[in-house]
N, C-alpha and C. Protein backbone atom coordinates (compact mmCIF):
# COMPACT_ATOMS: atom_id res chain seq x y z
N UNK A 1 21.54 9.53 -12.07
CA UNK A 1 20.95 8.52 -11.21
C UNK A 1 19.45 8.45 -11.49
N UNK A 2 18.63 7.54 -11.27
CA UNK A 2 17.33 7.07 -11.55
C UNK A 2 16.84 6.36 -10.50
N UNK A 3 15.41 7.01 -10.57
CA UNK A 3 14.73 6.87 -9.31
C UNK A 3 14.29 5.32 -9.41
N UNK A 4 14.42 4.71 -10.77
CA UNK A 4 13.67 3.65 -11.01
C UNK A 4 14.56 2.29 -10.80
N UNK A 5 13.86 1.31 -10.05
CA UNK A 5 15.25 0.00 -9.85
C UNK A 5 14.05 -1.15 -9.70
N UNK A 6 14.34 -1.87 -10.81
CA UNK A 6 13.39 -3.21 -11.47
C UNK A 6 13.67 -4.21 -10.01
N UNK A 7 12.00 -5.01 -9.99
CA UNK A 7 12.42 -5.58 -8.96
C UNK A 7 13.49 -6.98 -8.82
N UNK A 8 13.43 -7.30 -10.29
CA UNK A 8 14.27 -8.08 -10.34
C UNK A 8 15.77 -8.28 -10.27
N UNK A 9 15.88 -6.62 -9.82
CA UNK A 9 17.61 -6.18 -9.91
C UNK A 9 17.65 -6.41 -8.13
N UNK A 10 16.58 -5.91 -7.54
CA UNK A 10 16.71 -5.99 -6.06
C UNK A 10 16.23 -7.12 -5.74
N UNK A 11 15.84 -7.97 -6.61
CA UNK A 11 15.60 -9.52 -5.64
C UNK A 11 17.14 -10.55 -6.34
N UNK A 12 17.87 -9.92 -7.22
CA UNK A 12 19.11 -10.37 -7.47
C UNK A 12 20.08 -9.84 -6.55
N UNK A 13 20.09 -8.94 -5.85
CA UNK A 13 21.02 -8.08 -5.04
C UNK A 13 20.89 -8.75 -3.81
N UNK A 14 19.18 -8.63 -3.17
CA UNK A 14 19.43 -9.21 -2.04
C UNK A 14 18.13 -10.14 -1.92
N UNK A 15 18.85 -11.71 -2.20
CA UNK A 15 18.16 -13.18 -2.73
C UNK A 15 17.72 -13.64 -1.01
N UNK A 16 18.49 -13.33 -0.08
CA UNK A 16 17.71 -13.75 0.91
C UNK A 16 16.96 -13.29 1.51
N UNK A 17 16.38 -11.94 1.30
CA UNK A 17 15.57 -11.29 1.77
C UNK A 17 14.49 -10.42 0.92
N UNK A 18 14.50 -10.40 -0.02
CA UNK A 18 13.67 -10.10 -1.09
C UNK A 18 13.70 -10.97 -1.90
N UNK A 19 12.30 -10.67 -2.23
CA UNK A 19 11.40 -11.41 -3.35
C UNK A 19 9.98 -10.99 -3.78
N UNK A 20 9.59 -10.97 -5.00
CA UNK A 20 8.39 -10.27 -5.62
C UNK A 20 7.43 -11.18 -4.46
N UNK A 21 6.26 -10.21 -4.74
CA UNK A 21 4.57 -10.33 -4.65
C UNK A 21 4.45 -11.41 -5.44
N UNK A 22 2.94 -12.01 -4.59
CA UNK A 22 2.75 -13.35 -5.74
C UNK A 22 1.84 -12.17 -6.44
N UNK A 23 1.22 -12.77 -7.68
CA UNK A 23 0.44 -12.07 -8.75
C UNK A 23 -1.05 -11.58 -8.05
N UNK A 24 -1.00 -11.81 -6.95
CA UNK A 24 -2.59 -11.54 -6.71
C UNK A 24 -3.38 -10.13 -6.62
N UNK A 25 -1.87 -9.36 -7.08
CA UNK A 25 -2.23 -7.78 -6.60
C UNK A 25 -2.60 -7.34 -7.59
N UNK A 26 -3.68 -5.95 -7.17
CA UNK A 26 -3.69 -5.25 -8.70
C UNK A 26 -3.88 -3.62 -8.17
N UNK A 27 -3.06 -2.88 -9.39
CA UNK A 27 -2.65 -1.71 -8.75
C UNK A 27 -4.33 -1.15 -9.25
N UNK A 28 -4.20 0.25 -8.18
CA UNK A 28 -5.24 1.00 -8.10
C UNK A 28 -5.24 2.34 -7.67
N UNK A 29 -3.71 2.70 -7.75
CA UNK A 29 -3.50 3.70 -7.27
C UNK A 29 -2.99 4.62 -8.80
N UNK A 30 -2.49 5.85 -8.61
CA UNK A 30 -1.97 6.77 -9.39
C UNK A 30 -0.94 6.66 -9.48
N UNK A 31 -0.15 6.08 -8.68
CA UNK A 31 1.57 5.43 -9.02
C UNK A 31 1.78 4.43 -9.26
N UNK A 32 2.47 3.83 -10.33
CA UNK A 32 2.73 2.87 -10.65
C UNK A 32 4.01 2.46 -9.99
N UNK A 33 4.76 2.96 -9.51
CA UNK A 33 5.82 2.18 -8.83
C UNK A 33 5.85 3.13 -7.19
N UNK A 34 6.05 2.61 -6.27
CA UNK A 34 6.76 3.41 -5.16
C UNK A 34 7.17 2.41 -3.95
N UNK A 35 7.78 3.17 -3.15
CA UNK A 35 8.92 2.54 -2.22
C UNK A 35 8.94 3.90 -0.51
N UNK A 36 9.83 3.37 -0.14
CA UNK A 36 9.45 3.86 1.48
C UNK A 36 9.97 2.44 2.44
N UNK A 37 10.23 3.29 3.71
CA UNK A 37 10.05 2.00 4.83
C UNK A 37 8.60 1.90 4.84
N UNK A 38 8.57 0.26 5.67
CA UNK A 38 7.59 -0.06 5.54
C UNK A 38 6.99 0.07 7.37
N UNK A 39 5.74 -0.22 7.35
CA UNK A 39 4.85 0.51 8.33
C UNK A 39 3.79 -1.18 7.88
N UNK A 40 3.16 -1.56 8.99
CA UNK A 40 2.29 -2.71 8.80
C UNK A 40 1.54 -2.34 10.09
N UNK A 41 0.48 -2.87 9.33
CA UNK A 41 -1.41 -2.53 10.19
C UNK A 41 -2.36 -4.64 9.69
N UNK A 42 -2.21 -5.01 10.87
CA UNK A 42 -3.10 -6.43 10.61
C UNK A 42 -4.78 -6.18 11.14
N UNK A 43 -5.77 -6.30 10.60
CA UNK A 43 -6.89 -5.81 10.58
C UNK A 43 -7.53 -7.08 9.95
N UNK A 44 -9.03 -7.15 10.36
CA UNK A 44 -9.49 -8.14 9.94
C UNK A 44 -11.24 -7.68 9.83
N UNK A 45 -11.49 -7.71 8.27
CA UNK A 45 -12.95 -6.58 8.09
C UNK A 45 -13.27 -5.41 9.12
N UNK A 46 -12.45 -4.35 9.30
CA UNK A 46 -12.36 -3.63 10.30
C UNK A 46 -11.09 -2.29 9.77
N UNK A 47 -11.52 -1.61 9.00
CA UNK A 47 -10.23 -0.72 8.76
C UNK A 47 -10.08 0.62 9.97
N UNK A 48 -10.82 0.53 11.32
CA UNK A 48 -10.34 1.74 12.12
C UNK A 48 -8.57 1.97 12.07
N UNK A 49 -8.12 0.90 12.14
CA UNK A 49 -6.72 1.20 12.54
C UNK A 49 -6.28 2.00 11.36
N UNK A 50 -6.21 1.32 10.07
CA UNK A 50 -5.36 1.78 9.05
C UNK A 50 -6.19 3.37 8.82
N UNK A 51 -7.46 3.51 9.06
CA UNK A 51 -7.38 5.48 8.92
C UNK A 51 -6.64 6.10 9.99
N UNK A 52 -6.69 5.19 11.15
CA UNK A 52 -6.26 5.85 12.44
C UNK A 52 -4.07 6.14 11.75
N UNK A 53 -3.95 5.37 11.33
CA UNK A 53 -2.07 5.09 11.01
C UNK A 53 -1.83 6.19 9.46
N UNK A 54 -3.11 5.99 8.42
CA UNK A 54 -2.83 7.06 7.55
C UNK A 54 -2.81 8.52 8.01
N UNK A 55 -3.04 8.60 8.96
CA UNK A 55 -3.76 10.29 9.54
C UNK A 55 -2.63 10.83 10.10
N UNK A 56 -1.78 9.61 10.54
CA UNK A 56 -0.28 10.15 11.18
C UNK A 56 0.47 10.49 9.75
N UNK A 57 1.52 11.36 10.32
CA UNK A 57 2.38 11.58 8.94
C UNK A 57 3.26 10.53 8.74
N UNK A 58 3.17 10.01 7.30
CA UNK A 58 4.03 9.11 6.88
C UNK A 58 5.33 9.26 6.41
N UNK A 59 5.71 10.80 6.19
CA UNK A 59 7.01 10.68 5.76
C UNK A 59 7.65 9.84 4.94
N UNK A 60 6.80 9.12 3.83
CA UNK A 60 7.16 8.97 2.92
C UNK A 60 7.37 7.11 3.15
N UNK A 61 6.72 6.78 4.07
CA UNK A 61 6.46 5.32 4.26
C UNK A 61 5.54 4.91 3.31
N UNK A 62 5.44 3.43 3.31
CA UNK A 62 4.88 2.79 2.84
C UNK A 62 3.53 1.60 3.80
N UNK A 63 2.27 1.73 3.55
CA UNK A 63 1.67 0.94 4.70
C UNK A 63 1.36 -0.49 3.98
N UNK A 64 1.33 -1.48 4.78
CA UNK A 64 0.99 -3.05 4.17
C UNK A 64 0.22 -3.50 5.29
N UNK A 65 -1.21 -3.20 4.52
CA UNK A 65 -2.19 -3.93 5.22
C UNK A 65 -2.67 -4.99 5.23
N UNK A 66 -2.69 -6.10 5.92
CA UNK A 66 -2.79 -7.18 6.50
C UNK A 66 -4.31 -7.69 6.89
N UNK A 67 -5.22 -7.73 5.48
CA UNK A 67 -6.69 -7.53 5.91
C UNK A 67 -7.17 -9.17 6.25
N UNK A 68 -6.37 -10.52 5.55
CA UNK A 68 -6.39 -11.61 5.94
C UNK A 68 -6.86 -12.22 4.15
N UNK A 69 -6.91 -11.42 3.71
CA UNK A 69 -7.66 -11.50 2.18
C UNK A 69 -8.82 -11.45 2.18
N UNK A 70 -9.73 -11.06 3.06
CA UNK A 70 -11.01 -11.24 3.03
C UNK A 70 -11.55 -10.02 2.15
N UNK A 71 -12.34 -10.40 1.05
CA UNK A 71 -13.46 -9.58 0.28
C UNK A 71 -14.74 -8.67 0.91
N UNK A 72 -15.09 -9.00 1.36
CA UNK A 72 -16.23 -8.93 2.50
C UNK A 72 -16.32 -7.27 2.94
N UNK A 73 -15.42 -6.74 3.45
CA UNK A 73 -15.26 -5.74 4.19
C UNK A 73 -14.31 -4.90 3.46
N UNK A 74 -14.70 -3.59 2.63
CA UNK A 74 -13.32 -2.64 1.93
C UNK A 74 -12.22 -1.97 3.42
N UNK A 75 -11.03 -2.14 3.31
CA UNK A 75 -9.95 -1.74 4.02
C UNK A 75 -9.50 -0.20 3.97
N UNK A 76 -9.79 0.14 2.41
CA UNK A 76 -9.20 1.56 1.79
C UNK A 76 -10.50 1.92 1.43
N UNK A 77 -10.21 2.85 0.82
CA UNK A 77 -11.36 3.86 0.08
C UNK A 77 -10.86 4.87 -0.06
N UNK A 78 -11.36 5.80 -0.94
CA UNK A 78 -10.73 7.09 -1.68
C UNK A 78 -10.60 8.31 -0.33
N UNK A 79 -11.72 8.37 0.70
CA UNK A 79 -11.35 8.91 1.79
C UNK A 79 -9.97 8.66 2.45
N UNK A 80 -9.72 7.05 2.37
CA UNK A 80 -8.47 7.17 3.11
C UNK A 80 -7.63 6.93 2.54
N UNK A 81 -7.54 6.70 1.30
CA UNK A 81 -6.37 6.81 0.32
C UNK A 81 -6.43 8.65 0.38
N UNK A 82 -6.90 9.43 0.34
CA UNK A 82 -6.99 11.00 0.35
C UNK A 82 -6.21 11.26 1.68
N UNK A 83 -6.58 10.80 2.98
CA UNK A 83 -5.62 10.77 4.22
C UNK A 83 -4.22 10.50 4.08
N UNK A 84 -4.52 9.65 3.58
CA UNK A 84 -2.54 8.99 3.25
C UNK A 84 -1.83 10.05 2.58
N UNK A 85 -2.06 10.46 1.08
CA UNK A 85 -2.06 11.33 0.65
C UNK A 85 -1.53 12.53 1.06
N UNK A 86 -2.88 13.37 1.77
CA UNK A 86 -2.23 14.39 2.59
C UNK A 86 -1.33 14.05 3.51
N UNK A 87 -1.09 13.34 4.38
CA UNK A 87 -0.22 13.24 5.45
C UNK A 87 1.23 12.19 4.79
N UNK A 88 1.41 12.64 3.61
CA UNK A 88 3.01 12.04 2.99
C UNK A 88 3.29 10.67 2.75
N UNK A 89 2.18 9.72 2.81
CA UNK A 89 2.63 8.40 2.96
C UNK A 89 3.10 7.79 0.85
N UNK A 90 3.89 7.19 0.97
CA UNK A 90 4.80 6.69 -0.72
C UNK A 90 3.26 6.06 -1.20
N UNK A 91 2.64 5.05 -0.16
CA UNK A 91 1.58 4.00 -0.87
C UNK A 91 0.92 2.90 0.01
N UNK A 92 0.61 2.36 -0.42
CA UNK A 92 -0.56 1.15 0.31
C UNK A 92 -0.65 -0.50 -0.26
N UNK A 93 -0.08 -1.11 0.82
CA UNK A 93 -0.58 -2.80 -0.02
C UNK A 93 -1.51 -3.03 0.48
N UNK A 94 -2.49 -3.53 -0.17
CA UNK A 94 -3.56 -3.78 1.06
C UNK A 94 -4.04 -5.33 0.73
N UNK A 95 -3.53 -6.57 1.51
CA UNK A 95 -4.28 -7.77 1.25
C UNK A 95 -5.26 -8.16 1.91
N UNK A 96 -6.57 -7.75 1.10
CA UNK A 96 -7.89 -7.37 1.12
C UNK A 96 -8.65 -6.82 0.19
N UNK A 97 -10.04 -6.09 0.27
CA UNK A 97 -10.66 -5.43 -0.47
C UNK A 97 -10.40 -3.91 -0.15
N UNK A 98 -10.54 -3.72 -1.51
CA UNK A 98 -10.23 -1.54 -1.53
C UNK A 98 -11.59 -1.59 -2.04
N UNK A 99 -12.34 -0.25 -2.10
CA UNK A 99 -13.04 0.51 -3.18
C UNK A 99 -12.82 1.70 -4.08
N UNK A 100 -13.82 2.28 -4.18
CA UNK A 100 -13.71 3.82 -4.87
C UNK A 100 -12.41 3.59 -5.98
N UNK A 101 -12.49 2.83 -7.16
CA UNK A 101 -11.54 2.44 -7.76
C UNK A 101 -10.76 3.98 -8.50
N UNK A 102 -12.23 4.58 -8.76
CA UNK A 102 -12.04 5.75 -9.65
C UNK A 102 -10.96 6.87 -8.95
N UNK A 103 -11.20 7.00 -7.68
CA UNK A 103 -11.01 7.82 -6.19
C UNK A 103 -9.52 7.80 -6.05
N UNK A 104 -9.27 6.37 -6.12
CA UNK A 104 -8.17 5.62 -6.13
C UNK A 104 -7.37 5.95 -6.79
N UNK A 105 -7.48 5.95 -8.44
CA UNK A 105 -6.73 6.33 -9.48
C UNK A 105 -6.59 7.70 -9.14
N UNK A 106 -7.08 8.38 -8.91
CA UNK A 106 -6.80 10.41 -8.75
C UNK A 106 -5.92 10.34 -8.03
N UNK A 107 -5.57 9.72 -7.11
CA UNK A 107 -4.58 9.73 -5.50
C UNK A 107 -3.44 9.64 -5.80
């Protein structure tokens, strides 16, 4: 068995409820693929919540942050990508701005 399953096998499996990301993302993390339930934080130039939700244990969730797309204000950073981290979480969408790109990649 293989941990690995293309998304196009799971948006063929299940067509009414999955479907890819539009292209706007770009990875920045140390994993290139991961998965988990999902966990959602809506925030708007303001990341208290999402350190406050990485700090809990994730058990292997996944968080999708909901920053509104705004540039303006970073959501993540290598501090709290390091939180997530320690406390088990799979990964992070974040539609918004991240920093610490470098920080990022180590995680």
């Amino acid at each position: 068995m293989t941990d690995k399953i293309s998304t196009c096998d799971i948006c063929d499996d299940f067509p009414d409820v999955a479907r890819p990301l539009p292209p706007i993302f770009t990875d920045f993390g140390g994993k290139m693929a991961f998965h988990g339930s999902i966990r959602t934080v809506k925030c708007f130039e303001d990341n208290s919540k999402v350190k406050a939700v990485l700090a809990t244990p994730g058990n292997g969730a996944v968080l999708i942050v909901d920053g509104g797309g705004s540039l303006r204000r970073s959501l993540v950073g290598g501090n709290v990508a390091a939180s997530a981290a320690a406390n088990g979480w799979a990964g992070i969408i974040v539609f918004g701005a991240v920093r610490d790109k470098l920080e990022l990649e180590a995680t």
